[in-house]
Protein backbone atom coordinates (compact mmCIF):
# COMPACT_ATOMS: atom_id res chain seq x y z
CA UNK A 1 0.00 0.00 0.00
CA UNK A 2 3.07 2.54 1.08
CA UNK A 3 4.72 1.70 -2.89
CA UNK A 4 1.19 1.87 -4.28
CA UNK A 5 0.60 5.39 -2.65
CA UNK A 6 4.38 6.58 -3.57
CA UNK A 7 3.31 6.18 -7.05
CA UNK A 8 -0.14 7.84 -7.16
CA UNK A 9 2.41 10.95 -5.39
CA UNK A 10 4.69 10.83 -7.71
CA UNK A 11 2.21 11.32 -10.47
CA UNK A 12 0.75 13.99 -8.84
CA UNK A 13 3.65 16.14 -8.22
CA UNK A 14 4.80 15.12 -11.73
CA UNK A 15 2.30 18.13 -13.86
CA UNK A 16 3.23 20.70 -10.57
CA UNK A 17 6.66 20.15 -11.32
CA UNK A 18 6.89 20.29 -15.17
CA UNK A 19 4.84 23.06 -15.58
CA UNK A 20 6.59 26.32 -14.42
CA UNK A 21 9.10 25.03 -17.50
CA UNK A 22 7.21 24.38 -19.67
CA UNK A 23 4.51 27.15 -19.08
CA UNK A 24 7.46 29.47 -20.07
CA UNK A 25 7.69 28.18 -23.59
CA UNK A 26 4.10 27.73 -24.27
CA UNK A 27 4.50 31.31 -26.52
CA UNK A 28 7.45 29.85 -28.35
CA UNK A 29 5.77 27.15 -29.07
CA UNK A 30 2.44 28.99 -30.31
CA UNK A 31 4.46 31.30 -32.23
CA UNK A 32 6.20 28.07 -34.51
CA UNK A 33 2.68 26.33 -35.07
CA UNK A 34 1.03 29.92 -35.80
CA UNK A 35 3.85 30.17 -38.69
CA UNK A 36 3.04 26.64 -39.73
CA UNK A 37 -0.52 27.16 -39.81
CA UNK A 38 -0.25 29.96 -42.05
CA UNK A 39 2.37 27.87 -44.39
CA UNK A 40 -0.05 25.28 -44.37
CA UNK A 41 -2.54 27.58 -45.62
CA UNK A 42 -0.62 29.27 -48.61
CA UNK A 43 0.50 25.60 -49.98
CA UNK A 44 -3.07 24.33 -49.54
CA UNK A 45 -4.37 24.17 -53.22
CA UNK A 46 -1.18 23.64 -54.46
CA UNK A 47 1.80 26.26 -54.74
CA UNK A 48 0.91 28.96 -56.34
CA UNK A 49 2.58 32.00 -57.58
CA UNK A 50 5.21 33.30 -55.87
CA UNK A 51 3.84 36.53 -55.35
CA UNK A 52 0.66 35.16 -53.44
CA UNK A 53 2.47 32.87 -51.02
CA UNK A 54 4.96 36.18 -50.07
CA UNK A 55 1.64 37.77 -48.74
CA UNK A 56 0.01 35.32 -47.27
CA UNK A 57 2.93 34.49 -45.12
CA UNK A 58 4.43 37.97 -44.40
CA UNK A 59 1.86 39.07 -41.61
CA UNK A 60 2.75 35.92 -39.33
CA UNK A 61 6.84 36.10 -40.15
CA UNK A 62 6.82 39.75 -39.02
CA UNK A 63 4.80 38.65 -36.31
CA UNK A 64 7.15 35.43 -35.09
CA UNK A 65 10.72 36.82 -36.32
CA UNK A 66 12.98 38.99 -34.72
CA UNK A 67 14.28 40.94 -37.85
CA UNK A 68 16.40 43.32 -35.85
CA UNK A 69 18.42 40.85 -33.78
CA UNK A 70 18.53 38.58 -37.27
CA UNK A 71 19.87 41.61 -38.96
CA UNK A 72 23.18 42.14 -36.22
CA UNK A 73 23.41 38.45 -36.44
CA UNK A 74 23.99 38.87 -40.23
CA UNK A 75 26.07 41.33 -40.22
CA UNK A 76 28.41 41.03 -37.18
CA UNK A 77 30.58 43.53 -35.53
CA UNK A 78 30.32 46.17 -38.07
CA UNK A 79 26.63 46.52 -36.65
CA UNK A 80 27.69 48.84 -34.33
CA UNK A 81 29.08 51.46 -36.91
CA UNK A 82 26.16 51.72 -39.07
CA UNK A 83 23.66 54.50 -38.39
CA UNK A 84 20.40 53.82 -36.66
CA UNK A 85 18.91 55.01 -40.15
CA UNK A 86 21.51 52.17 -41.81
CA UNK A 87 20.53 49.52 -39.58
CA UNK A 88 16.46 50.31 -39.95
CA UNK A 89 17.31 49.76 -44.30
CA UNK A 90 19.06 46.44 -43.59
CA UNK A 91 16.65 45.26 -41.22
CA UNK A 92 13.80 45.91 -43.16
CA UNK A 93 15.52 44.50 -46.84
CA UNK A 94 16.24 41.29 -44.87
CA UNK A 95 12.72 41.04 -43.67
CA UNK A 96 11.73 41.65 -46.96
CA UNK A 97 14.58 38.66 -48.63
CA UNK A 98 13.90 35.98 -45.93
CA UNK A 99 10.31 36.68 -46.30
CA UNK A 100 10.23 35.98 -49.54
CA UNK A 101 12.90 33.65 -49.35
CA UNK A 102 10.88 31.04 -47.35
CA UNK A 103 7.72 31.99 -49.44
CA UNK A 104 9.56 30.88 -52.32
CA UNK A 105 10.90 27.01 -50.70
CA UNK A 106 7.02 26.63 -49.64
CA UNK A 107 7.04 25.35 -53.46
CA UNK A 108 8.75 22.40 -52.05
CA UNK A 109 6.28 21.78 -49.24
CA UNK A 110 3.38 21.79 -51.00
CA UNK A 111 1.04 18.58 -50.25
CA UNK A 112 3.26 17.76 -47.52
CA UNK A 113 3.08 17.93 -43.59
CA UNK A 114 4.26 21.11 -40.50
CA UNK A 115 4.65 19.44 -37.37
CA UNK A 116 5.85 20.94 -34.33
CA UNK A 117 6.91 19.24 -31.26
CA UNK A 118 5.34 20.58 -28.07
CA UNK A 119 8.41 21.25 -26.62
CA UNK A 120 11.21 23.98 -25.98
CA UNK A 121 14.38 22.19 -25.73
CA UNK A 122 17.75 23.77 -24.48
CA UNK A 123 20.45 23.60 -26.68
CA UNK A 124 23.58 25.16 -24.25
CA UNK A 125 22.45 29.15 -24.16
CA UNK A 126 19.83 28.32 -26.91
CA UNK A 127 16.39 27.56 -26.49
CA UNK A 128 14.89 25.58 -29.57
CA UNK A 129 11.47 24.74 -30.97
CA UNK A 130 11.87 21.32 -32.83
CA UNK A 131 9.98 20.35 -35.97
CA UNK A 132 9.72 18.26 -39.07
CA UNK A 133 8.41 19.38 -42.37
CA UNK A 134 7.61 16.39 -44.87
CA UNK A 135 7.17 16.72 -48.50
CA UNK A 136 4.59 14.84 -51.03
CA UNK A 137 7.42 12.80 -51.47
CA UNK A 138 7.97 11.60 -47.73
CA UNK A 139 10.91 13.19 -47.47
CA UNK A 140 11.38 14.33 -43.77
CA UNK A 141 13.47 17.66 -42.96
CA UNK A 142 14.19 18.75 -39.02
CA UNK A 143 13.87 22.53 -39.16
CA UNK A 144 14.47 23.58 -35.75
CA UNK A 145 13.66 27.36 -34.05
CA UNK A 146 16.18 29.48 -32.56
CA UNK A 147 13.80 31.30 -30.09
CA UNK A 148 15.44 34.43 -27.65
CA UNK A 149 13.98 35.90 -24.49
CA UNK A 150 10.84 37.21 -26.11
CA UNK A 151 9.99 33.63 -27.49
CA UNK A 152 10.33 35.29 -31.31
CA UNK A 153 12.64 33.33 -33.74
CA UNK A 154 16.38 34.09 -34.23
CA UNK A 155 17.78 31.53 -36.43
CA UNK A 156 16.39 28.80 -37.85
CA UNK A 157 18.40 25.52 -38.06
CA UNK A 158 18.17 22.60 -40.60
CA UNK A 159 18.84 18.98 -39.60
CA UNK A 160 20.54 20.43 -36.49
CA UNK A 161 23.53 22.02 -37.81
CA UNK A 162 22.82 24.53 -40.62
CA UNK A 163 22.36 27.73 -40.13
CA UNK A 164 20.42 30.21 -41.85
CA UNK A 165 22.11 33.24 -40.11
CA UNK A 166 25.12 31.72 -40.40
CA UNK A 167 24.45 31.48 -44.19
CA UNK A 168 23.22 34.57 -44.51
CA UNK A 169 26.37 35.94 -42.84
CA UNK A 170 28.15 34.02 -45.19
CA UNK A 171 26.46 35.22 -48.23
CA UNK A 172 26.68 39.27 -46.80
CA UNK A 173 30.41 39.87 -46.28
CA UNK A 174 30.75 40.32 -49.73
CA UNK A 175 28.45 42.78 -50.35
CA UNK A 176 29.41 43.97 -46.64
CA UNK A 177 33.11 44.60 -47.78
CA UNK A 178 32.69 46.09 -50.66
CA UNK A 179 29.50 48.20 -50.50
CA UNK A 180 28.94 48.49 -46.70
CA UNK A 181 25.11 49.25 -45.38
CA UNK A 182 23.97 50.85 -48.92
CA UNK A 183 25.74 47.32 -50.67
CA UNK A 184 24.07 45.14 -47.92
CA UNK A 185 20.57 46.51 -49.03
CA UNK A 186 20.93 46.70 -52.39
CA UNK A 187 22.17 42.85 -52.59
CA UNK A 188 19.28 42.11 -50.43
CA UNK A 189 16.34 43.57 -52.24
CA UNK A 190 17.97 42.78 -55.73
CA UNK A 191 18.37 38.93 -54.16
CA UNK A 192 14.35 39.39 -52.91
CA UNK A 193 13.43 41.13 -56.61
CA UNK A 194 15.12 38.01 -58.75
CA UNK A 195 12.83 35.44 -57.22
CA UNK A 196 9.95 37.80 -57.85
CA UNK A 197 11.05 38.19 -61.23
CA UNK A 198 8.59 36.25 -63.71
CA UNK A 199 10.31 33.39 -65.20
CA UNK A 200 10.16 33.12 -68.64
CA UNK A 201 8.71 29.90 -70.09
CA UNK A 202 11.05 27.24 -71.48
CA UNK A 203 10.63 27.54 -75.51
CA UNK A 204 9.29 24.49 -77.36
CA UNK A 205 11.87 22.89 -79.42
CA UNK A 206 11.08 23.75 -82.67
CA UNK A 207 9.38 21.08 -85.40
CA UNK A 208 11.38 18.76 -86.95
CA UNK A 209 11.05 19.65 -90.96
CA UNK A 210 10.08 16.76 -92.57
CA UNK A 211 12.78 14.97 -94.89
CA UNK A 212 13.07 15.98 -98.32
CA UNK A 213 11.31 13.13 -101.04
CA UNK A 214 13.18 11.54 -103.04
CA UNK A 215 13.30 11.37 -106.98
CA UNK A 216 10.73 9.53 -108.57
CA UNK A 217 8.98 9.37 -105.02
């Protein structure tokens, strides 16, 4: 009776004790399956042009992103020396490339499955919202959230390891070196512009001409 009653306390105190943690994350958490929800919905009838998935999505990823804290990410220590007018152009033409940036791999997702684990793991000093994306084909992706103190998103990692900010730091320090704030913006919203350029349609291959007859044919 004493083991049986052990038990039953255990599973009592088990919800009291979980809960300050994970009542903490629950926004985090919200925040990912609110962005899903809306991916979900852009992808639902099929992909779609470009253009239309950019606006369905763009109210939720301003929402659940941190642009400003993903735009000193990108660009690192030279942050600091731009101008508060400088940094407000960078954040906003990053906003505007990762927006339509993830608009544009939702091509890849339509048909397939957003799940989000109910969880906020902690990764070192990094708190992370885990998920799985699957595509018509069954292929399975972990995308995992980078969330910071105010449960928005701050990086986004794929299977684990990859980056985005770190690619997207990557990808900047040219444009960074060369051009500064004014070549970080104009790479950004030229990169944003070439996706939502229309694509001209592959040309048929012209007719084959029929063979010439021969004499006395």
């Amino acid at each position: 009776m004493r083991l049986i009653r052990r038990f039953a306390a255990a599973f009592a105190l088990a919800p009291l004790l979980a809960s300050p943690a994970f009542a903490g994350d629950e926004t985090a958490i919200q925040n990912v399956r609110d962005l899903y929800a809306a991916f979900s919905s852009a992808v639902k009838d099929g992909a779609g042009p470009l253009p239309a998935r950019v606006e369905a999505v763009s109210p939720v990823i301003d929402k659940v992103f941190d642009f400003p804290v993903m735009a000193r990410i990108a660009i690192g220590s030279k942050w600091s020396g731009f101008t508060p007018e400088q940094q407000e152009a960078v954040t906003k033409a990053l906003k505007r490339s990762l927006t339509v940036t993830y608009a544009n791999r939702l091509s890849q997702a339509a048909g397939g499955k957003f799940e989000v684990t109910p969880k906020v793991e902690a990764r070192g000093s990094q708190r992370v919202v885990p998920t799985k994306v699957t595509t018509a084909n069954d292929d399975d992706s972990a995308v995992d959230f980078v969330v910071n103190a105010e449960d928005k998103v701050q990086d986004v990692l794929l299977n684990g390891d990859v980056s985005e900010m770190a690619a997207q730091r990557t990808m900047l320090s040219k444009p960074l070196a060369s051009g500064g704030a004014d070549g970080v913006v104009k790479f950004l919203n030229d990169r944003a512009e070439g996706m939502l350029a229309p694509k001209d349609a592959p040309k048929a291959a012209p007719a084959a001409k029929p063979a010439p007859a021969k004499a006395g044919q």
